[in-house]
Protein backbone atom coordinates (compact mmCIF):
# COMPACT_ATOMS: atom_id res chain seq x y z
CA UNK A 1 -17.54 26.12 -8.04
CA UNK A 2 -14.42 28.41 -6.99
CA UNK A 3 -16.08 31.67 -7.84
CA UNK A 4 -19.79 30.86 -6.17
CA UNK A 5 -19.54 29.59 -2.64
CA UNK A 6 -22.93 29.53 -2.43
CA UNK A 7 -22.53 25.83 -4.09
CA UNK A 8 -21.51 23.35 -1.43
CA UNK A 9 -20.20 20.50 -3.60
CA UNK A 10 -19.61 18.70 -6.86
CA UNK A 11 -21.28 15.67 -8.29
CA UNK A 12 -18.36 14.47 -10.29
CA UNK A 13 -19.34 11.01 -12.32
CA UNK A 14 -17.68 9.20 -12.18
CA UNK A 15 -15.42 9.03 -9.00
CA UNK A 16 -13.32 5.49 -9.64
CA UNK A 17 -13.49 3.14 -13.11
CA UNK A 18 -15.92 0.59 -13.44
CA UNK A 19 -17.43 -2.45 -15.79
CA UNK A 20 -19.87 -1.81 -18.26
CA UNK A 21 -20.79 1.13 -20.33
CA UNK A 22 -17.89 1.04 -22.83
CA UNK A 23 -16.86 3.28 -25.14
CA UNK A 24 -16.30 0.62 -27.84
CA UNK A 25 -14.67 -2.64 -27.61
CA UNK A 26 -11.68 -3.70 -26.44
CA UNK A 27 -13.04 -1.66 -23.85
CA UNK A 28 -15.12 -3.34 -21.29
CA UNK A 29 -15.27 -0.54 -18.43
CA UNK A 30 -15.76 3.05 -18.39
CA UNK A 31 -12.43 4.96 -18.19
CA UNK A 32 -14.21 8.44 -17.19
CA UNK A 33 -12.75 8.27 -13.17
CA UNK A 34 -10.35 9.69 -11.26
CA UNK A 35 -9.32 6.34 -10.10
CA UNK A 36 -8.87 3.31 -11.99
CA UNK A 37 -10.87 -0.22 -10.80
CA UNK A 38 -7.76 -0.55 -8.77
CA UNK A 39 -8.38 2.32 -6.46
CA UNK A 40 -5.13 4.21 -7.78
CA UNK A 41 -5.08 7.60 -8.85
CA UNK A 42 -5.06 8.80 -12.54
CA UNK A 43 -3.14 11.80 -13.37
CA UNK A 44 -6.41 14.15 -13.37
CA UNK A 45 -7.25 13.07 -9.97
CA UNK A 46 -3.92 15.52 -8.57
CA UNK A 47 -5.29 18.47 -11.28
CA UNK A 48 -8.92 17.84 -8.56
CA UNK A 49 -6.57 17.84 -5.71
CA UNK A 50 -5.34 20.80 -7.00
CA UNK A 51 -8.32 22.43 -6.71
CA UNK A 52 -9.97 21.52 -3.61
CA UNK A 53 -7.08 20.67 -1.01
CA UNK A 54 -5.28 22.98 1.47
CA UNK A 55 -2.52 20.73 2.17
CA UNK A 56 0.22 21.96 -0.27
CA UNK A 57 0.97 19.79 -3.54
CA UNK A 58 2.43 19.56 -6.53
CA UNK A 59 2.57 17.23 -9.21
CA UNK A 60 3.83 16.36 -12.86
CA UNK A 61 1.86 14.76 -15.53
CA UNK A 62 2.92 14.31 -19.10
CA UNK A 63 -0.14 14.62 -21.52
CA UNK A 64 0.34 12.21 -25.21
CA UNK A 65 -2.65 12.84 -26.67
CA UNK A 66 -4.69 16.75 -26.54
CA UNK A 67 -7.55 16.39 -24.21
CA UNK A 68 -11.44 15.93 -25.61
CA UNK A 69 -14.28 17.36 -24.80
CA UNK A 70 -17.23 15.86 -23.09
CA UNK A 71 -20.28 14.47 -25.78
CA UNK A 72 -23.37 16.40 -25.80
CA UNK A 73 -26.51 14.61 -24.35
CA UNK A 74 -27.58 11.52 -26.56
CA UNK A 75 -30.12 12.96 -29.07
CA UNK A 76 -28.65 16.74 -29.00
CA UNK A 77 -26.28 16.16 -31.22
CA UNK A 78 -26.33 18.48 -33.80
CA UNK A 79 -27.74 17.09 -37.40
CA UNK A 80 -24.73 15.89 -39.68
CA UNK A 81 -22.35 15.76 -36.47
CA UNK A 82 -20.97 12.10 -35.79
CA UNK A 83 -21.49 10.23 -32.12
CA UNK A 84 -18.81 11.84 -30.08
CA UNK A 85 -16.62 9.66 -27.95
CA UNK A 86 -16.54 9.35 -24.15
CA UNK A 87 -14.49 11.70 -22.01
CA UNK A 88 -10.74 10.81 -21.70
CA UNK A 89 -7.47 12.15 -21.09
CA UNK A 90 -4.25 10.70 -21.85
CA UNK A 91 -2.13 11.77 -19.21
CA UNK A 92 0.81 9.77 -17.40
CA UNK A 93 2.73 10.19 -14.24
CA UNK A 94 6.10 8.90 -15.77
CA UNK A 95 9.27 10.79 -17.33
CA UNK A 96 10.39 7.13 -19.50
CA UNK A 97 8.83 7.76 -22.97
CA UNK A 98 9.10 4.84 -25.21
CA UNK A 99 10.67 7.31 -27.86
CA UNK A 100 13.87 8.34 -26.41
CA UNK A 101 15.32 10.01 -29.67
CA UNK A 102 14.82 14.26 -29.81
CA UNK A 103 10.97 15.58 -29.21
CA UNK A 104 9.33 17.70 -27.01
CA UNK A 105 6.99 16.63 -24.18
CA UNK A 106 4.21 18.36 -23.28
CA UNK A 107 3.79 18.59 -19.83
CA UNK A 108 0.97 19.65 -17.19
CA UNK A 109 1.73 20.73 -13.42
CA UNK A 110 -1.26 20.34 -11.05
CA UNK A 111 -0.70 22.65 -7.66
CA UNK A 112 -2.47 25.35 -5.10
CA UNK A 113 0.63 26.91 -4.44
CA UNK A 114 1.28 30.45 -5.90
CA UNK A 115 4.16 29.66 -8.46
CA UNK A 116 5.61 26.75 -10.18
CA UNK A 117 9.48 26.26 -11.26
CA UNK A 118 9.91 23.51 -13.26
CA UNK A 119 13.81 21.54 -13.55
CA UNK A 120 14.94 18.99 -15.75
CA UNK A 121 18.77 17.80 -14.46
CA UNK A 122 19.22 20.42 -11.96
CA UNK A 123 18.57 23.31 -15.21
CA UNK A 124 15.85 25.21 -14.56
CA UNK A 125 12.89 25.58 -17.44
CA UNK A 126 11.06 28.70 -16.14
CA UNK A 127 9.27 29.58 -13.59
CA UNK A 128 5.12 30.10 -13.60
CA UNK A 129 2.62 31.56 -11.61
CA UNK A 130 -1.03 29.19 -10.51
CA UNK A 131 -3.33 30.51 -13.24
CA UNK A 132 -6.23 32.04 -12.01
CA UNK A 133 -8.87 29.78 -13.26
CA UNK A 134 -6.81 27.12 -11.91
CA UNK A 135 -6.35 25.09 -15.38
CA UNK A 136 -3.00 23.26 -15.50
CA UNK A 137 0.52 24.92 -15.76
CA UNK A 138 2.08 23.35 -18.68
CA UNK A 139 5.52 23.32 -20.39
CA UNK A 140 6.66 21.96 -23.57
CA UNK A 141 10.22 20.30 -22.64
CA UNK A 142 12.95 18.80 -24.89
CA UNK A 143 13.43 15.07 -24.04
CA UNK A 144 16.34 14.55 -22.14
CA UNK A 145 16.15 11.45 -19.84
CA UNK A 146 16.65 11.87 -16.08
CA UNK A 147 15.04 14.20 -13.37
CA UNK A 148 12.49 16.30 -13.83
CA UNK A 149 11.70 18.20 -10.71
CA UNK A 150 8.73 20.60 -10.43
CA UNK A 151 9.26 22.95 -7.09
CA UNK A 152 6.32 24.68 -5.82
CA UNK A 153 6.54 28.22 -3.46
CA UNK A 154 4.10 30.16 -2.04
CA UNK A 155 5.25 33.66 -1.20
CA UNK A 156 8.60 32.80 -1.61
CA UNK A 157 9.06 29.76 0.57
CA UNK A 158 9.05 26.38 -0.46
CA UNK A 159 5.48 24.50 -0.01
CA UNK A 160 5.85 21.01 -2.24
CA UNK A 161 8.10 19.13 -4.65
CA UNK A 162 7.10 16.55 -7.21
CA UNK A 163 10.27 14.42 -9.06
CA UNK A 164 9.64 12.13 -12.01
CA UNK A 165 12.95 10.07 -13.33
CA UNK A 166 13.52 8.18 -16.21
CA UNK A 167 13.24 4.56 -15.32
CA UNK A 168 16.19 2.30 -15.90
CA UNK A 169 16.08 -1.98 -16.76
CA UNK A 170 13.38 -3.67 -14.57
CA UNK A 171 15.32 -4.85 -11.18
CA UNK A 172 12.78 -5.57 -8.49
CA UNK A 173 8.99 -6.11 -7.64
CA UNK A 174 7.95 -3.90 -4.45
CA UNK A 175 4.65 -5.57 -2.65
CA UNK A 176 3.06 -3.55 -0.51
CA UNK A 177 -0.22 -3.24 1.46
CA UNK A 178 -1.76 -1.62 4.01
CA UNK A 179 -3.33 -4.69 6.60
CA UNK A 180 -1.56 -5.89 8.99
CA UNK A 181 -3.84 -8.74 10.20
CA UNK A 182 -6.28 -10.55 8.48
CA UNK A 183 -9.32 -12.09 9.95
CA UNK A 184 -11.74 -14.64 8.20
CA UNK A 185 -14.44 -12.67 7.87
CA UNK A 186 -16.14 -12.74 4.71
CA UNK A 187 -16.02 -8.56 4.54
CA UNK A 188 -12.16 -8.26 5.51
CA UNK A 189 -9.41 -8.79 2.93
CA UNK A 190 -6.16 -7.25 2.08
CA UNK A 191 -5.18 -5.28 -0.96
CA UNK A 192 -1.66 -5.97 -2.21
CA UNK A 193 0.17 -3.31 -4.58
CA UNK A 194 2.93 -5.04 -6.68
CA UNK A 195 5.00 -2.42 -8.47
CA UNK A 196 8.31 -2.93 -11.03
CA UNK A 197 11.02 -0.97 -10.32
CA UNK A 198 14.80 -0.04 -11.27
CA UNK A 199 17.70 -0.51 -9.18
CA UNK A 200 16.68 3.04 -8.10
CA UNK A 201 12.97 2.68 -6.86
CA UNK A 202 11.72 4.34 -10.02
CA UNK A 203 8.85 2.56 -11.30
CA UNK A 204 8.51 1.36 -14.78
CA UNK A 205 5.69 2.14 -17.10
CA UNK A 206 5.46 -1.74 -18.45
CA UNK A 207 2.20 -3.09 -19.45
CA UNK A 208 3.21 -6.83 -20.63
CA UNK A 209 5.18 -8.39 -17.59
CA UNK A 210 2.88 -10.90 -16.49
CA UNK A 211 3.13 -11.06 -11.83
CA UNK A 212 2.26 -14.36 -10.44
CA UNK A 213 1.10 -15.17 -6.86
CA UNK A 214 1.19 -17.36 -4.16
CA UNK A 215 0.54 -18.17 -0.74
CA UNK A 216 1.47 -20.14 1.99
CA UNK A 217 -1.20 -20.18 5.20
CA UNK A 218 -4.25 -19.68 5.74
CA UNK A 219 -5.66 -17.04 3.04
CA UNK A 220 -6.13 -17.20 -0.66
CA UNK A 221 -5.47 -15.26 -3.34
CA UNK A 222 -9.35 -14.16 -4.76
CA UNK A 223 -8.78 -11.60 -7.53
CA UNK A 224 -6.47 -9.87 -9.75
CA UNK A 225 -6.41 -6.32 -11.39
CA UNK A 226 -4.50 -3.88 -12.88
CA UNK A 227 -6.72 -1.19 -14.01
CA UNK A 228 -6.65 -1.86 -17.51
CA UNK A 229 -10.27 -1.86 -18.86
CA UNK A 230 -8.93 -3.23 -22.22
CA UNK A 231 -7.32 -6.50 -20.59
CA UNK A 232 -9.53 -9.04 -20.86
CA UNK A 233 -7.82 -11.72 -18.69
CA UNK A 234 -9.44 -13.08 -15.69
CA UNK A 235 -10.53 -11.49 -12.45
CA UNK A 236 -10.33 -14.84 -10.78
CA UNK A 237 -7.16 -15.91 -11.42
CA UNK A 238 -3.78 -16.05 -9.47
CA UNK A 239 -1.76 -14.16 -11.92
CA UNK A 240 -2.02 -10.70 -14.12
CA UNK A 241 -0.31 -8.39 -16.23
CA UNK A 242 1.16 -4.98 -15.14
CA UNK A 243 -0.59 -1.94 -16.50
CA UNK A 244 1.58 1.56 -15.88
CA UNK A 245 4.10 -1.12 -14.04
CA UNK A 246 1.85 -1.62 -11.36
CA UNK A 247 -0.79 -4.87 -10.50
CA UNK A 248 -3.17 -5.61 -7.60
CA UNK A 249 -3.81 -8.85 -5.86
CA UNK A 250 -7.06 -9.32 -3.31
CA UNK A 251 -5.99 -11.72 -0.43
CA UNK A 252 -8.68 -13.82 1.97
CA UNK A 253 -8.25 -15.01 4.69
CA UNK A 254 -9.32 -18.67 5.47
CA UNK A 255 -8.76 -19.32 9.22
CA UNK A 256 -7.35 -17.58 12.24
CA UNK A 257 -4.55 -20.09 11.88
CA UNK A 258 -0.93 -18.42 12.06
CA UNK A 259 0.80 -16.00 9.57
CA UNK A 260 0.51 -15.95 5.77
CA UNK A 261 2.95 -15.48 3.71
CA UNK A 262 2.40 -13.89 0.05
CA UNK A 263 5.46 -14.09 -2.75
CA UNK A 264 4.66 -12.16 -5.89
CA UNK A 265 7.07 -13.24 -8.99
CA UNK A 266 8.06 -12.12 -12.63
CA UNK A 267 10.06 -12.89 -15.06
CA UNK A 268 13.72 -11.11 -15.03
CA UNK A 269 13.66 -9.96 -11.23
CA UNK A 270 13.85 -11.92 -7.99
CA UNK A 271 10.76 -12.97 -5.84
CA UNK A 272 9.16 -10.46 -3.54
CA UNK A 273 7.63 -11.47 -0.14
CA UNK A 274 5.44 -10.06 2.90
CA UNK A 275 3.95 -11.81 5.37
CA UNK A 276 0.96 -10.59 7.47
CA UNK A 277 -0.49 -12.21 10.48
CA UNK A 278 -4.27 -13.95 11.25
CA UNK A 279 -6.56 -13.18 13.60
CA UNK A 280 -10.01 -14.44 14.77
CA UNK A 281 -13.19 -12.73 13.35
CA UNK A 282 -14.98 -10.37 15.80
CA UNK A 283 -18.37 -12.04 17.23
CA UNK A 284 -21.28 -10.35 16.06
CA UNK A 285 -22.78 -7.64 18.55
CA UNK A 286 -25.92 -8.80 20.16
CA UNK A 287 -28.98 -6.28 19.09
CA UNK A 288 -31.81 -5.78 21.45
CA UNK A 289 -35.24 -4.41 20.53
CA UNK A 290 -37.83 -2.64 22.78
């Protein structure tokens, strides 16, 4: 696709996670997307940003497992050679390993500048040029916790930064979304990001804190996800566990009736809040035929 511009796209399956067509139980979705069923980006989405996008980025992912290859076509297997699993890549956007005692970390560093220099606290690991097929930069880097810092330059001047930091104890829940006003109309809803967090912002890669929510107003609370396609709790439900320390919460409107006020809660941190306001639902536009 780089090397023939006489292609105009890609046809990349898929784009986001979705239900059904499972590698193999606990699995109930397929993981094969560049965003999970929560609409947030996986770690290979920024290697595809990478590629394609002229604003200037950078970013750090640490890889846990080697990558695998794609399965041939069902039925052109070759004789003798076992089904081959589903396309996945175990890569995180996190510097907070769960072992802390000496390794190395392998790390990948998606970016369309011209050269990569990579810093863990403030000592600098190397510098590295964008390869030219455009696979990943990587680094293998002692553990140490605290900042890693990737600092990306094109022709000498600085273009894009990515920081990672070790996350400390869990201190708050950050709810966020981007609606402002709600209307009850049965195509408009808001989508609220709850993310755990040190006493520094950083979030934390936890996958077992369970967030409950609940509203006062007008609206409802109509689904719950967290992107985890091996969770098997309830879509309809008021409350979920955090997968990569993050959850998402679906919010309805029921009348144009005042504000609404949602308060996300967990065990170990303090009650977050955010209100948003209600408005009616636009009347239909009035079609005409001749």
């Amino acid at each position: 696709m780089r090397d023939h511009p006489e292609y105009s796209g890609q046809f990349l399956w898929t784009g986001i996670d979705y239900l059904g067509e499972a590698t193999a139980w606990p699995a109930i979705g397929s993981g094969n997307g560049l965003l999970l069923t929560t609409a947030l980006p996986r770690a290979r989405a920024f290697e595809r940003q990478s590629w394609w996008s002229t604003t200037p980025m950078v970013r750090i992912a640490r890889r846990i497992t080697p990558a695998q290859l794609p399965p041939p076509p069902p039925g052109n297997e070759a004789p003798g050679q076992p089904t081959a699993t589903r396309f996945t890549q175990s890569l995180l956007l996190d510097w907070s390993p769960r072992n802390t005692a000496p390794h190395s970390e392998n790390l990948e560093v998606y970016t369309n500048a011209a050269e990569v220099e990579l810093f863990l606290n403030n000592t600098s690991l190397g510098k590295q040029p964008r390869h030219p097929d455009a696979s990943p930069i990587t680094f293998q880097v002692p553990y140490a916790a605290g900042t890693l810092k990737a600092v990306a330059t094109t022709a000498g001047k600085l273009v894009a930064e990515d920081t990672l930091r070790t996350a400390g104890k869990p201190s708050r829940l950050i709810l966020t979304t981007a609606t402002s006003t709600l209307t009850p109309d049965w195509n408009d809803a808001a989508t609220l990001i709850t993310t755990l967090v040190d006493a520094n912002g950083t979030r934390l890669p936890d996958n077992a804190t369970v967030v409950h929510f609940t509203t006062t107003g007008p609206a409802q609370i109509i689904a719950v996800d967290n992107g985890n396609l091996t969770d098997h709790d309830p879509y309809h439900a008021t409350q979920r566990k955090l997968y990569q320390g993050t959850v998402t919460a679906i919010l309805r409107a029921t009348a144009p009736k005042g504000p609404v006020t949602i308060t996300a809660t967990a065990d170990g941190v303090p009650p977050t809040t955010l209100t948003l306001a209600t408005a009616p639902a636009p009347q239909p536009t009035t079609q005409h035929s001749f």
